[in-house]
Every structure is written in C-alpha cells, then in structure tokens.
PDB file of N, CA and C in Angstrom:
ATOM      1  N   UNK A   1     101.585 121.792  78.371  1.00  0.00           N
ATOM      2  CA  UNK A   1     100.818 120.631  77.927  1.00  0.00           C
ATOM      3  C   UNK A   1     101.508 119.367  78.432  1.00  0.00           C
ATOM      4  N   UNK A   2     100.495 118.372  78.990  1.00  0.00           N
ATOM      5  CA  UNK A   2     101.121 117.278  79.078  1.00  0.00           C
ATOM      6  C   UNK A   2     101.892 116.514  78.238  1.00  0.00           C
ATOM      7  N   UNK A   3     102.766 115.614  78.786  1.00  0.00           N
ATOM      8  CA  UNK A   3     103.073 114.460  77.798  1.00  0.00           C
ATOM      9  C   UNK A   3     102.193 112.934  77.816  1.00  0.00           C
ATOM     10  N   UNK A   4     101.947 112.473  76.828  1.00  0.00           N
ATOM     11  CA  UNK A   4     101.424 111.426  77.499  1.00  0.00           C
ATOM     12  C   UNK A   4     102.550 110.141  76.591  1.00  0.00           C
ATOM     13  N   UNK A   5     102.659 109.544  78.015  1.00  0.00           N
ATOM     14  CA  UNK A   5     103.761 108.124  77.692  1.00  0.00           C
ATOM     15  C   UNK A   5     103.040 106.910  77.846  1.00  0.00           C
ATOM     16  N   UNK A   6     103.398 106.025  77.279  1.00  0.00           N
ATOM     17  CA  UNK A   6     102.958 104.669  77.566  1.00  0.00           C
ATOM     18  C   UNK A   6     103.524 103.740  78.435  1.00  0.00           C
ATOM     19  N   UNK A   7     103.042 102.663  79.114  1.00  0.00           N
ATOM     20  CA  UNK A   7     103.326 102.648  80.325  1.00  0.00           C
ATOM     21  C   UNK A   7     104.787 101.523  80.009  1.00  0.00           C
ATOM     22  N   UNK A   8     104.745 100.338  79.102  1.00  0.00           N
ATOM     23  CA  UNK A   8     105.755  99.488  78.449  1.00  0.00           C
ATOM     24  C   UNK A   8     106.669 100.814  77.936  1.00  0.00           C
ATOM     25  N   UNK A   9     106.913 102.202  77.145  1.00  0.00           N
ATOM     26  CA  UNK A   9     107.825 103.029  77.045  1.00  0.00           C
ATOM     27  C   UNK A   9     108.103 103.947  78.163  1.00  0.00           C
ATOM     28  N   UNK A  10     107.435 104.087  79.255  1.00  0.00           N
ATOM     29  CA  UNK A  10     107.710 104.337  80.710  1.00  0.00           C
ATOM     30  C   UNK A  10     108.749 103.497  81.410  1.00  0.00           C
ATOM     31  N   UNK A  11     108.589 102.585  80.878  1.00  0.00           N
ATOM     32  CA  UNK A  11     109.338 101.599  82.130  1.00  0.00           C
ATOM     33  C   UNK A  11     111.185 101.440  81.544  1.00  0.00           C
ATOM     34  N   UNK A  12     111.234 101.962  80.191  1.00  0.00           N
ATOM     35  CA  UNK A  12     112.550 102.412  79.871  1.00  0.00           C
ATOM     36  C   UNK A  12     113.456 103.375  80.286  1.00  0.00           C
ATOM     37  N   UNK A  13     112.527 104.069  80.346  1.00  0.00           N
ATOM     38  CA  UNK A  13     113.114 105.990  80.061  1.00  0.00           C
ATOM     39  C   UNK A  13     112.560 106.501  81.535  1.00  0.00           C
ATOM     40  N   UNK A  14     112.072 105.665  83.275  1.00  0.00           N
ATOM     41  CA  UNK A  14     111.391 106.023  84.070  1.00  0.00           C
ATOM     42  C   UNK A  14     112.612 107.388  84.606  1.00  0.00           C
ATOM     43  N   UNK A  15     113.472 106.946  84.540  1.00  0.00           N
ATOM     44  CA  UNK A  15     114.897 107.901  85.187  1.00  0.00           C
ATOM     45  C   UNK A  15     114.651 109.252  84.753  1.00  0.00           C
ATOM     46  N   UNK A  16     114.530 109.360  83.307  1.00  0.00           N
ATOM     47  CA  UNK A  16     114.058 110.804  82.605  1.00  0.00           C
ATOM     48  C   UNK A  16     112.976 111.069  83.121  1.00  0.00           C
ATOM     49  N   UNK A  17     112.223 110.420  83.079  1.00  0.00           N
ATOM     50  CA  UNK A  17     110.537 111.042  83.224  1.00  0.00           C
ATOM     51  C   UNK A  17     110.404 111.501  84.438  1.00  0.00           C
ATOM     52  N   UNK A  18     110.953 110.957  85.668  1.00  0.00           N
ATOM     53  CA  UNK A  18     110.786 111.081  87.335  1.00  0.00           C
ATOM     54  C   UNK A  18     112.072 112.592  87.397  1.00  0.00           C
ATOM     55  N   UNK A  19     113.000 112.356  86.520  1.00  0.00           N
ATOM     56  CA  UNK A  19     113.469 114.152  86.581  1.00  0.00           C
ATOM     57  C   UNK A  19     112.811 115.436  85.723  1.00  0.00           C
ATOM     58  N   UNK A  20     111.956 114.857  84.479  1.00  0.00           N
ATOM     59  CA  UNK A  20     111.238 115.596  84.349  1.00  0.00           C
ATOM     60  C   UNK A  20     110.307 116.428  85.182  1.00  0.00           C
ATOM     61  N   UNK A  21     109.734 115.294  85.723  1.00  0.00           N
ATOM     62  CA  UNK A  21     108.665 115.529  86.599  1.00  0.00           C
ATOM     63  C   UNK A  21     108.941 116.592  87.638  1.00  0.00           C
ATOM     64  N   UNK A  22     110.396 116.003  88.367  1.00  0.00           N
ATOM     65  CA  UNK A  22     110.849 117.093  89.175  1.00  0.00           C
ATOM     66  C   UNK A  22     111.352 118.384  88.911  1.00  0.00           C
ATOM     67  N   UNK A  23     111.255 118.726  87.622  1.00  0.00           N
ATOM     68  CA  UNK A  23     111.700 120.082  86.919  1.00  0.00           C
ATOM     69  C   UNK A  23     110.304 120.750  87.125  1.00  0.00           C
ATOM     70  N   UNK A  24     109.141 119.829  87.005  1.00  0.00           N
ATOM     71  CA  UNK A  24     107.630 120.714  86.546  1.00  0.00           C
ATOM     72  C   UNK A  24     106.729 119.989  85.860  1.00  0.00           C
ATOM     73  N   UNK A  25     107.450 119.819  85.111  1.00  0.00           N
ATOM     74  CA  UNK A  25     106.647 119.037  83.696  1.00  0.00           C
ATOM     75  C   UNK A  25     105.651 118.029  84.656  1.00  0.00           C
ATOM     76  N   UNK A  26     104.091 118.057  83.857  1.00  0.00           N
ATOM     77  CA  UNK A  26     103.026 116.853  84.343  1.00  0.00           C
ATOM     78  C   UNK A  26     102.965 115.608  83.218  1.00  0.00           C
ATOM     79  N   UNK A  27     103.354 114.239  83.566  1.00  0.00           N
ATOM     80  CA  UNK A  27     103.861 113.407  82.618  1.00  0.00           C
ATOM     81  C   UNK A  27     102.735 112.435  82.683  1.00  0.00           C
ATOM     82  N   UNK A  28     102.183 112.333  81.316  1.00  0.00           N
ATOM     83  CA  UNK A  28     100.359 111.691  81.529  1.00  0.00           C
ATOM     84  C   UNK A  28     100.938 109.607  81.626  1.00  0.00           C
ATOM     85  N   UNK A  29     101.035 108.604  82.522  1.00  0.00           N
ATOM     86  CA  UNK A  29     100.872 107.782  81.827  1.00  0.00           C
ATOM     87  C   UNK A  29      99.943 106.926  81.246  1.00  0.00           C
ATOM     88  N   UNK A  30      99.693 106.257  79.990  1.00  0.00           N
ATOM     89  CA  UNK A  30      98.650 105.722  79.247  1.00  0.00           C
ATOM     90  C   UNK A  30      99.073 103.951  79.184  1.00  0.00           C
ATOM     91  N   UNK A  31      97.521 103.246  78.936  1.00  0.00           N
ATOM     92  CA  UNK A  31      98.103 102.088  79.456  1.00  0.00           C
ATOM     93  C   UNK A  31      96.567 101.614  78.088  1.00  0.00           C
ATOM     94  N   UNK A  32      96.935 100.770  77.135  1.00  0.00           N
ATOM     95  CA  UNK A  32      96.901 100.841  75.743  1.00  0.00           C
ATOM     96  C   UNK A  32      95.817 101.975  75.495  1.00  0.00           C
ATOM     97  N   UNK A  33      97.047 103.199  75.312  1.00  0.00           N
ATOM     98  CA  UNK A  33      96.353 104.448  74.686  1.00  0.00           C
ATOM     99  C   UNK A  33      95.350 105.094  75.577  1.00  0.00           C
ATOM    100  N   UNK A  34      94.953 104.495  76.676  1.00  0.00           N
ATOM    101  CA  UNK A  34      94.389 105.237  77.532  1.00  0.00           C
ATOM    102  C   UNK A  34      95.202 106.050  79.067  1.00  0.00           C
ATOM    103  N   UNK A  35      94.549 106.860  79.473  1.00  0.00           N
ATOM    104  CA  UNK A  35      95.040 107.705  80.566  1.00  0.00           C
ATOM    105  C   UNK A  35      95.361 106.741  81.672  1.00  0.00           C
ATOM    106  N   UNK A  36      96.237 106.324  82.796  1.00  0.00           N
ATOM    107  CA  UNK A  36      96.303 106.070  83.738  1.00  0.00           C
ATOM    108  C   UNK A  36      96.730 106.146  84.871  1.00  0.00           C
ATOM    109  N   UNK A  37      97.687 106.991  84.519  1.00  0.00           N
ATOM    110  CA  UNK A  37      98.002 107.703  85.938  1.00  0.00           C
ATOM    111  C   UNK A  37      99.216 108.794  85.469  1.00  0.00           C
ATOM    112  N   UNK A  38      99.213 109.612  86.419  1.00  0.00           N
ATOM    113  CA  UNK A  38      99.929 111.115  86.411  1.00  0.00           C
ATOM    114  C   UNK A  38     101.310 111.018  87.146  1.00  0.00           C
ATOM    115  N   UNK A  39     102.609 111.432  86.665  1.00  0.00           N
ATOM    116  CA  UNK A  39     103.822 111.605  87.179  1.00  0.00           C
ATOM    117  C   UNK A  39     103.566 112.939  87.735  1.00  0.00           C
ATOM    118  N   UNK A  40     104.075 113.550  88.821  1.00  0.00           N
ATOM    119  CA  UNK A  40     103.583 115.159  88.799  1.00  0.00           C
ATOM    120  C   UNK A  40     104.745 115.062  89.953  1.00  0.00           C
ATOM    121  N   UNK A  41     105.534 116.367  90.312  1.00  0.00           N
ATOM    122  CA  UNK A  41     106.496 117.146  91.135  1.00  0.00           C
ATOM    123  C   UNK A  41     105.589 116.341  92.950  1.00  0.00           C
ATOM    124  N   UNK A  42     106.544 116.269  93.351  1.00  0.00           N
ATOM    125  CA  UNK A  42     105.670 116.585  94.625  1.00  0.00           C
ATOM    126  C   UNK A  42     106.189 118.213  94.714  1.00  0.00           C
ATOM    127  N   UNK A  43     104.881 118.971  96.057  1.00  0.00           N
ATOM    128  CA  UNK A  43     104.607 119.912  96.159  1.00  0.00           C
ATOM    129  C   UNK A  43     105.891 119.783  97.819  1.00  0.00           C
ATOM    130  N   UNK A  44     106.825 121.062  97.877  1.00  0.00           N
ATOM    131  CA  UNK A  44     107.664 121.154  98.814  1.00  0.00           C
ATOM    132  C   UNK A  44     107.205 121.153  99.992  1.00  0.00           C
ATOM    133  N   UNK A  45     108.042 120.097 100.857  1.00  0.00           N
ATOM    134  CA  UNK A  45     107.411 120.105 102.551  1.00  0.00           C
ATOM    135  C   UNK A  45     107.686 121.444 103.015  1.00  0.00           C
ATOM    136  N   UNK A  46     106.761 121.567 104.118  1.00  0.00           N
ATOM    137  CA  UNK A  46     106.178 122.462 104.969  1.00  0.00           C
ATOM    138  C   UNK A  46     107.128 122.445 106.010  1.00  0.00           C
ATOM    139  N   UNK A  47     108.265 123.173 106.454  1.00  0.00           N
ATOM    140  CA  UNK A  47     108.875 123.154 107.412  1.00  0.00           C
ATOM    141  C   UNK A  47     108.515 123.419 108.856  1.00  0.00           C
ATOM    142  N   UNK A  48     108.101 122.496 109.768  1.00  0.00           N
ATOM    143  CA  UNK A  48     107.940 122.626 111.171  1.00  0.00           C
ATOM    144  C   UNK A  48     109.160 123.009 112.190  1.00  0.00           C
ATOM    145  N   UNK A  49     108.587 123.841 112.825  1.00  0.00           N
ATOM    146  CA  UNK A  49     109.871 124.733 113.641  1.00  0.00           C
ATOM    147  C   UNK A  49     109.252 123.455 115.252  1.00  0.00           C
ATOM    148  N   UNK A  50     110.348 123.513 116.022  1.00  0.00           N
ATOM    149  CA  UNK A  50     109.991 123.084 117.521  1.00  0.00           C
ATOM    150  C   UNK A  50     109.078 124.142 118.189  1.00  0.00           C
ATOM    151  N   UNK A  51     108.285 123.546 119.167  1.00  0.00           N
ATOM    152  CA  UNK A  51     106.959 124.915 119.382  1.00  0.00           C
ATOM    153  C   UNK A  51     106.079 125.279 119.144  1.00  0.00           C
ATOM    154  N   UNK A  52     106.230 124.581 117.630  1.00  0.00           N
ATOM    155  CA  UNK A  52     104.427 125.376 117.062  1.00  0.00           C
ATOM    156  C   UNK A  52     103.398 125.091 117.267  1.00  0.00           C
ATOM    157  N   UNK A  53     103.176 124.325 118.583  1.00  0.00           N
ATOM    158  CA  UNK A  53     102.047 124.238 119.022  1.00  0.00           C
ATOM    159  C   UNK A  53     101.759 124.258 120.843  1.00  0.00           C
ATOM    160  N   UNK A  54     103.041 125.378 120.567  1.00  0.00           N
ATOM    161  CA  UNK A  54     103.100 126.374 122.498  1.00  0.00           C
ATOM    162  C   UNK A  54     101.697 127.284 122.342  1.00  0.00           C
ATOM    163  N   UNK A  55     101.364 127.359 123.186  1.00  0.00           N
ATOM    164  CA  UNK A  55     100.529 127.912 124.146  1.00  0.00           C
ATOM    165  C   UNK A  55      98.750 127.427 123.764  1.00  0.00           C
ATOM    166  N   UNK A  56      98.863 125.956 122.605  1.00  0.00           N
ATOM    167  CA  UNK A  56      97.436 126.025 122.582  1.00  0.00           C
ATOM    168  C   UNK A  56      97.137 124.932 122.851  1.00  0.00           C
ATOM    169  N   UNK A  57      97.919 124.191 124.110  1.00  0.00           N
ATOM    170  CA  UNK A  57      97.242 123.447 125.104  1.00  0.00           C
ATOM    171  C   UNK A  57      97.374 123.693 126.180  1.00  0.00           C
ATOM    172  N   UNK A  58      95.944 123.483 127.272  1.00  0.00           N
ATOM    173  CA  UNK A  58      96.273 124.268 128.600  1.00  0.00           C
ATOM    174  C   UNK A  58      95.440 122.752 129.115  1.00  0.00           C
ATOM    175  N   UNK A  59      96.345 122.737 130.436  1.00  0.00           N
ATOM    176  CA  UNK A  59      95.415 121.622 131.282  1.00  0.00           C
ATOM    177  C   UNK A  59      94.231 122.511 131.917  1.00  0.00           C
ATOM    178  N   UNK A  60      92.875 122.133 132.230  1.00  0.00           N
ATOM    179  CA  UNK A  60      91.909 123.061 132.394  1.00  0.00           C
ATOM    180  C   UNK A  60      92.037 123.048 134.350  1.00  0.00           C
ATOM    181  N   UNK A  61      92.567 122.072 134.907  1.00  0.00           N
ATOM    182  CA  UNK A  61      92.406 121.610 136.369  1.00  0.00           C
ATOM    183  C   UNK A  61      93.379 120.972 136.845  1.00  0.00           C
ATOM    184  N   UNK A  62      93.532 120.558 138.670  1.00  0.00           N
ATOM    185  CA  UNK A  62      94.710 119.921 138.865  1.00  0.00           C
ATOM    186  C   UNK A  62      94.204 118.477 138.362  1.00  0.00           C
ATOM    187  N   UNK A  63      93.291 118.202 138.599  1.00  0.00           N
ATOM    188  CA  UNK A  63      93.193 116.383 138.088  1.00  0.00           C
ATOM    189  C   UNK A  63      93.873 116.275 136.808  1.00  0.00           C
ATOM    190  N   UNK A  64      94.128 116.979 136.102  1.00  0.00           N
ATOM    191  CA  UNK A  64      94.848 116.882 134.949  1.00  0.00           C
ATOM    192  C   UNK A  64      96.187 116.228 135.058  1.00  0.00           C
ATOM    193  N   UNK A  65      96.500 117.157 135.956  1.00  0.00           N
ATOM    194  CA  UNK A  65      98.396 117.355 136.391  1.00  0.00           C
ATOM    195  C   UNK A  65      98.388 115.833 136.810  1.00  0.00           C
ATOM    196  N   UNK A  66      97.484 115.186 137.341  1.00  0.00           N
ATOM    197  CA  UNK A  66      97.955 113.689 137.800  1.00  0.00           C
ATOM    198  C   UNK A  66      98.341 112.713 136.386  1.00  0.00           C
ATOM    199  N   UNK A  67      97.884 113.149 135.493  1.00  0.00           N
ATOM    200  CA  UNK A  67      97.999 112.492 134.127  1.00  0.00           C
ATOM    201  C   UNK A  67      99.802 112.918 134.002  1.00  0.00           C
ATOM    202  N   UNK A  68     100.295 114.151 134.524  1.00  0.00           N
ATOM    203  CA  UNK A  68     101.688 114.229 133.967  1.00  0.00           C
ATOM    204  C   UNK A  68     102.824 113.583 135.407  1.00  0.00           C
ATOM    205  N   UNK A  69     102.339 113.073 136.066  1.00  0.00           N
ATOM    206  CA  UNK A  69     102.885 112.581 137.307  1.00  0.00           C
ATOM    207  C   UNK A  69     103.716 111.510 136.979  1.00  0.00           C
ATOM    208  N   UNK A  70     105.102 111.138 137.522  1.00  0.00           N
ATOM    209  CA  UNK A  70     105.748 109.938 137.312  1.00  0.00           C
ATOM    210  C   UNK A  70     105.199 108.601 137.934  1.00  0.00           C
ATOM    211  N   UNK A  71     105.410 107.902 137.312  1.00  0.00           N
ATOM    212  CA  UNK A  71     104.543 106.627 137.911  1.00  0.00           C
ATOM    213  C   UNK A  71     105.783 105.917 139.497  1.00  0.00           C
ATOM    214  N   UNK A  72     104.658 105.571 140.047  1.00  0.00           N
ATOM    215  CA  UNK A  72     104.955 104.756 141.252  1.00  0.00           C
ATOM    216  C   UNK A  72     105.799 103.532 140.783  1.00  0.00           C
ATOM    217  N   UNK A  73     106.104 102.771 141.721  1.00  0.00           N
ATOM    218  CA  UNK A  73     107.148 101.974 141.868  1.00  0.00           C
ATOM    219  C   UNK A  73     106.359 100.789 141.318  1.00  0.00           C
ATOM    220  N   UNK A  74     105.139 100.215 141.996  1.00  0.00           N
ATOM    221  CA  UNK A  74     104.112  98.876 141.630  1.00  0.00           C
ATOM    222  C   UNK A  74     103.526  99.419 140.741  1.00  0.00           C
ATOM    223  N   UNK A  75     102.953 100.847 139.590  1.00  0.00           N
ATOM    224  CA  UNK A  75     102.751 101.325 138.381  1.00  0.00           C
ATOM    225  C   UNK A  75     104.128 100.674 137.490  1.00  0.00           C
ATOM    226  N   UNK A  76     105.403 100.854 137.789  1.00  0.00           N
ATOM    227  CA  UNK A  76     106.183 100.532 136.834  1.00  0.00           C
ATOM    228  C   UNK A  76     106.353  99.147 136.834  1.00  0.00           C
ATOM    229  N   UNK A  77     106.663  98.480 137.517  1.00  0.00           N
ATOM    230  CA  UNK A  77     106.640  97.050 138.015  1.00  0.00           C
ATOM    231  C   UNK A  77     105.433  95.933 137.115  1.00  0.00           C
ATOM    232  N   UNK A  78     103.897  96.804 137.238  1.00  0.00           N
ATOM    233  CA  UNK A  78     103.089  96.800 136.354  1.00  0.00           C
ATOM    234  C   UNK A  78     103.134  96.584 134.557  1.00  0.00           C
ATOM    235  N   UNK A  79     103.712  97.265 134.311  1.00  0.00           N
ATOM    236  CA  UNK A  79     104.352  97.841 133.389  1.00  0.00           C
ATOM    237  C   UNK A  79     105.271  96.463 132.694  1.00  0.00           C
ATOM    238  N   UNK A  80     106.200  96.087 133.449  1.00  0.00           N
ATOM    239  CA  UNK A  80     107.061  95.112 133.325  1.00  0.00           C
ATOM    240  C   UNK A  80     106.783  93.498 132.887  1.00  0.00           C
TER     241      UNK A  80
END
C-alpha cells in the first residue's frame, strides 16, 4: 500500500522518502489532501553492449559508399 505524504511534510523528510522509494516502496505525494504526484524506484537501465546494432545496416549500392568517403581538401576548407 501506498503512503501518502504531504507535500510541506515532504519537503522535510525528502532524504527518507527518495531512499524509500529506492528500496520499492510507491510514495503518494498530496498537495492539500489531494493526490499529486508519485515518488516511485526508477526501473534499472538496460545495459548496451558495443555492436548491437552489427549486421542490421547494409548500404544497398556503391552511391552509398560516396556518403562514407573522406572529404576533399576545398570540402574541408568549406567547412572552415
């Protein structure tokens, strides 16, 4: 079951409540006696490995390959 706190007794005790939160606990806050917003855990990041997205791009043609070409001398100059 939730707790529900008020938002003036929130702003005392926020240190407890934000480790609550990170234990589990869903911490309701109320703002005179009404609902207004939810303390809740974040949900654990998603670990990305290097790679995970080998082999599902393919250039379809050579006109492509000109897109991965180093630029010319008056391209960089351009640039500048």
């Amino acid at each position: 079951m939730s707790e529900v706190v008020n938002i003036h007794a929130a702003k005392t005790q926020l240190s407890r409540l934000v480790e609550r939160a990170h234990l589990g606990e869903e911490i309701i806050l109320a703002k005179a006696g009404k609902p207004y917003a939810r303390l809740v855990p974040l949900a654990p990041a998603r670990k990305r490995e290097f790679g995970f997205l080998a082999g599902t791009v393919e250039l379809s043609n050579e006109e492509n390959y000109e897109l991965l070409r180093p630029l010319s001398e008056e391209e960089l100059a351009d640039w500048e």
